[in-house]
C-alpha atoms as a PDB file:
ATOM      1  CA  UNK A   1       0.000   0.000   0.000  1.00  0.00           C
ATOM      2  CA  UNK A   2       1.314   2.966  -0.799  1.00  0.00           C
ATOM      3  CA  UNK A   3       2.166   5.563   1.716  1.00  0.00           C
ATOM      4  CA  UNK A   4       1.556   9.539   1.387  1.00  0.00           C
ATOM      5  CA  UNK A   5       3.175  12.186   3.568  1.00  0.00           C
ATOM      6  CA  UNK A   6       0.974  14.687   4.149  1.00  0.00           C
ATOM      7  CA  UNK A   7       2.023  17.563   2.002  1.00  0.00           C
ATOM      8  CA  UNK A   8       2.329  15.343  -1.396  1.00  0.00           C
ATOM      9  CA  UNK A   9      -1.316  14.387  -0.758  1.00  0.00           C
ATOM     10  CA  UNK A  10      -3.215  17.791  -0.337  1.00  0.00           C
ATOM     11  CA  UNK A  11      -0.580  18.842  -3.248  1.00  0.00           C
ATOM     12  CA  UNK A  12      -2.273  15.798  -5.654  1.00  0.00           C
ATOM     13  CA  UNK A  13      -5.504  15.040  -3.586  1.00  0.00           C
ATOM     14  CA  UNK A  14      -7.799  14.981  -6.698  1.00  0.00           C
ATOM     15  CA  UNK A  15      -5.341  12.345  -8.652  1.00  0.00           C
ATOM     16  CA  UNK A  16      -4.952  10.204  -5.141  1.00  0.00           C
ATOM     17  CA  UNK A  17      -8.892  10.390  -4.640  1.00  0.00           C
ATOM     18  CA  UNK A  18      -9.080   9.327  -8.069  1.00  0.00           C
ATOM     19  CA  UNK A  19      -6.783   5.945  -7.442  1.00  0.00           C
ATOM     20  CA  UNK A  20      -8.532   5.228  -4.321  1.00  0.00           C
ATOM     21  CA  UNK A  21     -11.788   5.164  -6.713  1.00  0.00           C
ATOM     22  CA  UNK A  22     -10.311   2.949  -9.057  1.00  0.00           C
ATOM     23  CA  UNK A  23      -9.503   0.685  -5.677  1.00  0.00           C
ATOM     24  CA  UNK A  24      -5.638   1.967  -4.949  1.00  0.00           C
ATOM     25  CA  UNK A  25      -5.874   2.735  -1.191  1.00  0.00           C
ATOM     26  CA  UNK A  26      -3.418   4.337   0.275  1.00  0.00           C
ATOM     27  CA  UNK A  27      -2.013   5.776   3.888  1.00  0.00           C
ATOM     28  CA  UNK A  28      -1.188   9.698   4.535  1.00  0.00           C
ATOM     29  CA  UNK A  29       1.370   9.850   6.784  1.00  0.00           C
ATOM     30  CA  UNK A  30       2.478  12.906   9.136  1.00  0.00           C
ATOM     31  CA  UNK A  31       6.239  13.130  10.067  1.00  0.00           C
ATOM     32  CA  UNK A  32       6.666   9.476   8.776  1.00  0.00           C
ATOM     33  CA  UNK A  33       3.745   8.191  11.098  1.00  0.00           C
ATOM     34  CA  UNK A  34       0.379   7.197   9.438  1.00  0.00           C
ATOM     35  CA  UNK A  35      -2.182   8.550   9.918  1.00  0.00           C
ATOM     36  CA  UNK A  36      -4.961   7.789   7.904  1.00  0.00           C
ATOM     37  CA  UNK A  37      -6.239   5.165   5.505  1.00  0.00           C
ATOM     38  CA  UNK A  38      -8.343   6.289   2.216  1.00  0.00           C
ATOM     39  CA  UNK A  39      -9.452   3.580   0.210  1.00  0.00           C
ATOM     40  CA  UNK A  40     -12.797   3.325  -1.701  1.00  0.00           C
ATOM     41  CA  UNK A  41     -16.221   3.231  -0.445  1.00  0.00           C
ATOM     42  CA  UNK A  42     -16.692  -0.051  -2.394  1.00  0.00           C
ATOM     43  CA  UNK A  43     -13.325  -1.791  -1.471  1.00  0.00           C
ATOM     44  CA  UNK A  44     -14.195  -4.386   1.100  1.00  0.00           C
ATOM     45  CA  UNK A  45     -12.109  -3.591   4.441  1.00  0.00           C
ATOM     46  CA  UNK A  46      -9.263  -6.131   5.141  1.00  0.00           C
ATOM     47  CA  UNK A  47     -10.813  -9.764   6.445  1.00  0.00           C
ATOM     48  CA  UNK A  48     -14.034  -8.757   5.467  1.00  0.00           C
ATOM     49  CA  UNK A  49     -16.177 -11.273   4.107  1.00  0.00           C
ATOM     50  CA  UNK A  50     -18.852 -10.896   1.394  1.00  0.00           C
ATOM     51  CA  UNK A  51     -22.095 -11.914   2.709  1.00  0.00           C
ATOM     52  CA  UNK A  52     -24.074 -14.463   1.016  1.00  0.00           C
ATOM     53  CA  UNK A  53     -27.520 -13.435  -0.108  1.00  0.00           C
ATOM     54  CA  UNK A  54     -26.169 -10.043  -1.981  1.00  0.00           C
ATOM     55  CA  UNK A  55     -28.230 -11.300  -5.416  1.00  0.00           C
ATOM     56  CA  UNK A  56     -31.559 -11.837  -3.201  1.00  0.00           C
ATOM     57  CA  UNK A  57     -34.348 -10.775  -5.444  1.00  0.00           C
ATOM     58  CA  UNK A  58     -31.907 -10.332  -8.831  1.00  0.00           C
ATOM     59  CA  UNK A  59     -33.307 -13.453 -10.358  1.00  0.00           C
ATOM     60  CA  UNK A  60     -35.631 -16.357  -9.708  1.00  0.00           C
ATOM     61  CA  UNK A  61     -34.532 -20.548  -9.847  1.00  0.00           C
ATOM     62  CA  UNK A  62     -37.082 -22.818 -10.922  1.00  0.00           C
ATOM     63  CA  UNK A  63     -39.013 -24.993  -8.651  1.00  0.00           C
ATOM     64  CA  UNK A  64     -37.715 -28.136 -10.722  1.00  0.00           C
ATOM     65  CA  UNK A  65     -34.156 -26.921 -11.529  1.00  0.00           C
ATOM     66  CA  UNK A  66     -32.346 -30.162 -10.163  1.00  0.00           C
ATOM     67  CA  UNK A  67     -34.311 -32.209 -13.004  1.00  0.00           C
ATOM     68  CA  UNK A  68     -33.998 -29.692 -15.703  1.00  0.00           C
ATOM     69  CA  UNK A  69     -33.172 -31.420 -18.996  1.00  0.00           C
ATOM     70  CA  UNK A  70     -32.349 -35.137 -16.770  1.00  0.00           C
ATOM     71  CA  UNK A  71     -33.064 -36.691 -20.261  1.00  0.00           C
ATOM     72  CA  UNK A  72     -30.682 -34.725 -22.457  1.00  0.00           C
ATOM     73  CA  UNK A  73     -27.905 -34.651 -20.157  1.00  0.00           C
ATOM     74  CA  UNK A  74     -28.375 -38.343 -19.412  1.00  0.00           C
ATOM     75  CA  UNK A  75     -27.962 -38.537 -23.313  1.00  0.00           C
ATOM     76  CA  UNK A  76     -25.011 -36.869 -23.116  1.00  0.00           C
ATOM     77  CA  UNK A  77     -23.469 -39.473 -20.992  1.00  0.00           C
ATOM     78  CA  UNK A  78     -24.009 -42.130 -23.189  1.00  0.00           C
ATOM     79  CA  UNK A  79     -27.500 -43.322 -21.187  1.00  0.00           C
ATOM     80  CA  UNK A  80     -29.769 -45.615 -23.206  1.00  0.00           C
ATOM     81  CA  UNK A  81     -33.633 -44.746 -23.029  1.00  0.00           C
END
């Protein structure tokens, strides 16, 4: 991660916002120490999991979708009928 003293970033703060956008974060430092992290709204934080469920409501599976097309695949495999 790439670290920023203080200075250098409000010199270039509309280039370094624009990096953290694209997903760059990166640390702003004060006499060497950091600071401050700014990374995008949209970058999952460090360890965090993505949740299960975050497609709920996108799109609908059919009541019989684990015999969908049992014939054809079966065919597939070389089954006789």
């Amino acid at each position: 991660m790439q670290k920023i003293n203080i200075h250098e970033a409000k010199t270039n703060l509309s280039r370094l916002v624009d990096q953290a956008a694209q997903g760059e974060s990166f640390v702003i430092a004060k006499s060497g120490k950091p600071m401050v992290k700014v990374s995008s709204l949209s970058t999952p934080e460090s360890g965090q999991v993505k949740r299960l469920g975050f497609m709920k409501g996108e799109f609908t599976v059919p009541a019989d979708f684990d015999s969908m097309d049992a014939d054809a695949i079966a065919q597939l495999f070389g089954a006789k009928q």
